[in-house]
PDB file of N, CA and C in Angstrom:
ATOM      1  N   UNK A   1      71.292  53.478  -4.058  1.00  0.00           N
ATOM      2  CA  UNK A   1      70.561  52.952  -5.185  1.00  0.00           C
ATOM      3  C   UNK A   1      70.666  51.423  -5.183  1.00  0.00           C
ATOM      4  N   UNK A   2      69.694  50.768  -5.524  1.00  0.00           N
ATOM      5  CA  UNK A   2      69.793  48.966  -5.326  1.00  0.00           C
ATOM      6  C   UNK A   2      70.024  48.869  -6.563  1.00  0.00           C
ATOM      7  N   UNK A   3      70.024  47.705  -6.934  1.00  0.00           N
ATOM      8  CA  UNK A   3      70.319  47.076  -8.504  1.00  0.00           C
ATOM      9  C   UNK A   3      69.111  46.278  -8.806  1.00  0.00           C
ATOM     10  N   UNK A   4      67.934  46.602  -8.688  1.00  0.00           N
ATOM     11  CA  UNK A   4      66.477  46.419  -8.658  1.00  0.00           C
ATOM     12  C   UNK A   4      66.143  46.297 -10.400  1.00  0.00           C
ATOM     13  N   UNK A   5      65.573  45.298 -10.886  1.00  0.00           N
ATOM     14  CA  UNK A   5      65.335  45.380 -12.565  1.00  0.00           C
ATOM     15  C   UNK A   5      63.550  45.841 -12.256  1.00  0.00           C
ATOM     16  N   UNK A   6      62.254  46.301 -12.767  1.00  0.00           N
ATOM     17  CA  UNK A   6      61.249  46.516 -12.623  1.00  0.00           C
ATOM     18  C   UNK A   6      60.588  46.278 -14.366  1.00  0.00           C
ATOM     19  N   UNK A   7      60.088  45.250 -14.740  1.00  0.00           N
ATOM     20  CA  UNK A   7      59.736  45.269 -16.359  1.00  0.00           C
ATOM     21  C   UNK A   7      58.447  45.126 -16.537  1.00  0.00           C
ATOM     22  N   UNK A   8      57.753  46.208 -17.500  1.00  0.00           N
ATOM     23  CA  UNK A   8      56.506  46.224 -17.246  1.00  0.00           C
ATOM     24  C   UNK A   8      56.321  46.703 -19.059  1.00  0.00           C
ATOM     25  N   UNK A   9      54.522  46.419 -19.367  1.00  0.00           N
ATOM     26  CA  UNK A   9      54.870  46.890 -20.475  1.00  0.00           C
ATOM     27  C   UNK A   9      53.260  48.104 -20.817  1.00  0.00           C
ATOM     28  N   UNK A  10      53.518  49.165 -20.735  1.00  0.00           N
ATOM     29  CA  UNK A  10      52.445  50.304 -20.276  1.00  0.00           C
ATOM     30  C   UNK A  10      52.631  51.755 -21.155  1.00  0.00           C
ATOM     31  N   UNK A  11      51.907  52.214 -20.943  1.00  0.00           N
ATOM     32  CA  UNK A  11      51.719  53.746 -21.722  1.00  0.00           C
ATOM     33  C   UNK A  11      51.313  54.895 -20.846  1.00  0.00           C
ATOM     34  N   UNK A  12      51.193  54.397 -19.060  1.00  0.00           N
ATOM     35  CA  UNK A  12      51.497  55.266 -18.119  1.00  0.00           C
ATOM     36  C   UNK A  12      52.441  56.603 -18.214  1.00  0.00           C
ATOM     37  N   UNK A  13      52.306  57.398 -18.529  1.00  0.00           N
ATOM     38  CA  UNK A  13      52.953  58.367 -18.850  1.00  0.00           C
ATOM     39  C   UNK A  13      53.742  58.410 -16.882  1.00  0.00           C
ATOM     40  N   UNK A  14      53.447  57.822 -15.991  1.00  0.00           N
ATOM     41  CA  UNK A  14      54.001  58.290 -14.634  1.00  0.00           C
ATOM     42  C   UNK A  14      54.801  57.451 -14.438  1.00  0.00           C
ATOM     43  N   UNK A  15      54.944  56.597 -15.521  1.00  0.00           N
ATOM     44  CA  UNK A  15      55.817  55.141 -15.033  1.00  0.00           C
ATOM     45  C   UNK A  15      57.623  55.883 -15.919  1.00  0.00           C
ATOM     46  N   UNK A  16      56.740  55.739 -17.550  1.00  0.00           N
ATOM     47  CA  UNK A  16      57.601  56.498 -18.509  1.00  0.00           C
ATOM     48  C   UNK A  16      58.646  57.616 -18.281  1.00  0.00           C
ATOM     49  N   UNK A  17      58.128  58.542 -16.795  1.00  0.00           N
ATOM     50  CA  UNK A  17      59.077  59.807 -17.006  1.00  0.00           C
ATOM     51  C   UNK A  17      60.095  59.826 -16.469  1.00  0.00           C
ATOM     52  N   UNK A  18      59.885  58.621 -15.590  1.00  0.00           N
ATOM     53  CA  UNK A  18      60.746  58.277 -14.366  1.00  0.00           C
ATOM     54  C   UNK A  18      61.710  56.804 -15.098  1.00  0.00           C
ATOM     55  N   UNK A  19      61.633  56.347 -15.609  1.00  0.00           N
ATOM     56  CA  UNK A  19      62.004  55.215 -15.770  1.00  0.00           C
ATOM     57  C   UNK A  19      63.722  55.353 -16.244  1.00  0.00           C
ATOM     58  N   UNK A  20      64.414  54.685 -16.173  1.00  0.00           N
ATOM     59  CA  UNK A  20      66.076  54.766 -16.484  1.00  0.00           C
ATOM     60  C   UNK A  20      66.541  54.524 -18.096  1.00  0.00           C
ATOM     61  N   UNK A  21      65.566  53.497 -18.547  1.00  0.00           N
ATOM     62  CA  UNK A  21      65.342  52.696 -19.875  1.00  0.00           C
ATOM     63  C   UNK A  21      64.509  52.428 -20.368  1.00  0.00           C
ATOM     64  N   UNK A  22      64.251  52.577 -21.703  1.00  0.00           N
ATOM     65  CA  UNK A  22      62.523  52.723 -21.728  1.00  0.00           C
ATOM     66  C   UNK A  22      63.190  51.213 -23.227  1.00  0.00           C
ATOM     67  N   UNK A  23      62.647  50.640 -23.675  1.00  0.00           N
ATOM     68  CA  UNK A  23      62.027  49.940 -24.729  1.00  0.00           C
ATOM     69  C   UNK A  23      60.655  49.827 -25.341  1.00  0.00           C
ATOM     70  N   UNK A  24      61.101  49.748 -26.780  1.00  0.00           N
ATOM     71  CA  UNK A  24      59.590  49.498 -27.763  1.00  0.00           C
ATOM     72  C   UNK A  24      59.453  48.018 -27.615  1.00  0.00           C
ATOM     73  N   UNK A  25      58.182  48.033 -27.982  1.00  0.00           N
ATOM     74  CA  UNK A  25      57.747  46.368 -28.087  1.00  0.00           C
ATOM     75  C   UNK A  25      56.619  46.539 -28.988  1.00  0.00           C
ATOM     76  N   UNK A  26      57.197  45.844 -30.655  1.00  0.00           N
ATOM     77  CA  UNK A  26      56.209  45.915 -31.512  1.00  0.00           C
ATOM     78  C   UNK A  26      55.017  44.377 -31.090  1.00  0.00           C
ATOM     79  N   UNK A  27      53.904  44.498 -31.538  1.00  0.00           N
ATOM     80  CA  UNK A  27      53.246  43.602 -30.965  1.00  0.00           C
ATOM     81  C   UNK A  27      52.631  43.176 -32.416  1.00  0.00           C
ATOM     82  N   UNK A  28      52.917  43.580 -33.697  1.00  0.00           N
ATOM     83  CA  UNK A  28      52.550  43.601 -34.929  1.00  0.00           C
ATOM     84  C   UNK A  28      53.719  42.260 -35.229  1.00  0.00           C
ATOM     85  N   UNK A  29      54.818  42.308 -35.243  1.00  0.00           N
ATOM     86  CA  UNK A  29      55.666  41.398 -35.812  1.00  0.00           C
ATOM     87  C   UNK A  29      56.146  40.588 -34.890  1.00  0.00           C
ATOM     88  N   UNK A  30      55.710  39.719 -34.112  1.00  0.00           N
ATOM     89  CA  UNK A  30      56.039  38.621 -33.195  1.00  0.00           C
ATOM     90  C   UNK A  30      57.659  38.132 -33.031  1.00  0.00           C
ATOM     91  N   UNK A  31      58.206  38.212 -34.613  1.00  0.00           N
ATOM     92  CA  UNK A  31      59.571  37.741 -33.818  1.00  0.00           C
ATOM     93  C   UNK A  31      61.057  38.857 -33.977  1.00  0.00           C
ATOM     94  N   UNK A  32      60.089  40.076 -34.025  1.00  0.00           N
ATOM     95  CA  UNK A  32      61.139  41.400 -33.896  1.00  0.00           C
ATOM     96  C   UNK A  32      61.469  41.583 -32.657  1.00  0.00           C
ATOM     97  N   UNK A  33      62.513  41.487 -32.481  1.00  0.00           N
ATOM     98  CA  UNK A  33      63.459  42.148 -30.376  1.00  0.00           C
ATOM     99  C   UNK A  33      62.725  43.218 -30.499  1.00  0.00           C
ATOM    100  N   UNK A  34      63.110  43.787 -28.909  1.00  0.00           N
ATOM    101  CA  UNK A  34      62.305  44.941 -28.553  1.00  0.00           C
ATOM    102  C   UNK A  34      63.861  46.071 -28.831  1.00  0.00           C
ATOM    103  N   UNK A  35      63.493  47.281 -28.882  1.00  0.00           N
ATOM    104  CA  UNK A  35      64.166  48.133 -29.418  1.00  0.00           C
ATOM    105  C   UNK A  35      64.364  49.139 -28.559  1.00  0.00           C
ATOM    106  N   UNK A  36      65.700  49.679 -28.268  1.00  0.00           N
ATOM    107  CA  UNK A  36      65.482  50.776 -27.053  1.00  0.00           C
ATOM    108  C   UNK A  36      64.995  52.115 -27.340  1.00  0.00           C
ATOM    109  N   UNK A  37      64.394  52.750 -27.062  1.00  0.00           N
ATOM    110  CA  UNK A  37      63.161  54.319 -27.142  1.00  0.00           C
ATOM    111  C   UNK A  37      64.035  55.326 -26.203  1.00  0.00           C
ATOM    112  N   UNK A  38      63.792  56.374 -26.981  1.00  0.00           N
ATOM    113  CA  UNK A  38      64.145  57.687 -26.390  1.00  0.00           C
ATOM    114  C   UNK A  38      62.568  57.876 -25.699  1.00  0.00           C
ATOM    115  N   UNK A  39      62.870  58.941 -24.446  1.00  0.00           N
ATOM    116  CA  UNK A  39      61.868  59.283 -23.805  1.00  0.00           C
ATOM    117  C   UNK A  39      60.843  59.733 -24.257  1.00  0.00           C
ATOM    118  N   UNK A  40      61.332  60.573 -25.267  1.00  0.00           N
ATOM    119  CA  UNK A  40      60.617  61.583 -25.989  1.00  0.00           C
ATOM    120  C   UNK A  40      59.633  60.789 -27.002  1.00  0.00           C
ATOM    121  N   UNK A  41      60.320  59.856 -27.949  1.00  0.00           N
ATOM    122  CA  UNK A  41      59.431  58.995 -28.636  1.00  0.00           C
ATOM    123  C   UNK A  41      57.922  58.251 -27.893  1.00  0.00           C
ATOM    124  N   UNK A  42      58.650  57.793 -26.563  1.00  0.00           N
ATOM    125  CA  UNK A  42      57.368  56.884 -25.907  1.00  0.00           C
ATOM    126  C   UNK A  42      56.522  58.091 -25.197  1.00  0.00           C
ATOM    127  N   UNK A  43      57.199  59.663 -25.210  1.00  0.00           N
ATOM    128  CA  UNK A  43      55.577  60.306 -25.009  1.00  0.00           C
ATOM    129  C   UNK A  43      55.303  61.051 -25.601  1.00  0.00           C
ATOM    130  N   UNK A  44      55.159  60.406 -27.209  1.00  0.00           N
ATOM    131  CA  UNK A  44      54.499  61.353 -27.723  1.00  0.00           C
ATOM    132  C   UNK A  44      53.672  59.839 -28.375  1.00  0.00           C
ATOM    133  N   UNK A  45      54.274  58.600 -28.310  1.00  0.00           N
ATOM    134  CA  UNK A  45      53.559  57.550 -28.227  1.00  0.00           C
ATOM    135  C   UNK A  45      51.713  57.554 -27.318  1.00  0.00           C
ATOM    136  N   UNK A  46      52.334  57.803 -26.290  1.00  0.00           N
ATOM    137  CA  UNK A  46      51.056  57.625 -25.472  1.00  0.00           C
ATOM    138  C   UNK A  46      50.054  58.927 -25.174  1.00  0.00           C
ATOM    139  N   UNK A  47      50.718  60.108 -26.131  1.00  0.00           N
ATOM    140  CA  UNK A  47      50.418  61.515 -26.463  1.00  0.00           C
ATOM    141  C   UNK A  47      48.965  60.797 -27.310  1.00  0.00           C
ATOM    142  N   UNK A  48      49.531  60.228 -28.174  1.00  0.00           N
ATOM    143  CA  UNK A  48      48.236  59.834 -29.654  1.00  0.00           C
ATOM    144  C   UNK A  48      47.707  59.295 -29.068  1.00  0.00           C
TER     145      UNK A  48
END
């Protein structure tokens, strides 16, 4: 395994299932941090 970072910001459900760490990124409130997401949340995100 490398120590490879990959940051992207998508609703690819093929990127999502695989991914190690997922984060939210509100795009409504500009100076809120991004928040870490359960898997499950970001697909039912890109479900709607």
């Amino acid at each position: 395994m490398t120590n490879t970072q990959y940051i992207t910001t998508t609703f690819r459900p093929e990127l999502v299932t695989v991914a190690d760490k997922l984060h939210g990124v509100n795009t409504q409130k500009r100076d809120e941090p991004c928040q870490c997401c359960l898997q499950e949340r970001c697909t039912r995100i890109y479900r709607a």
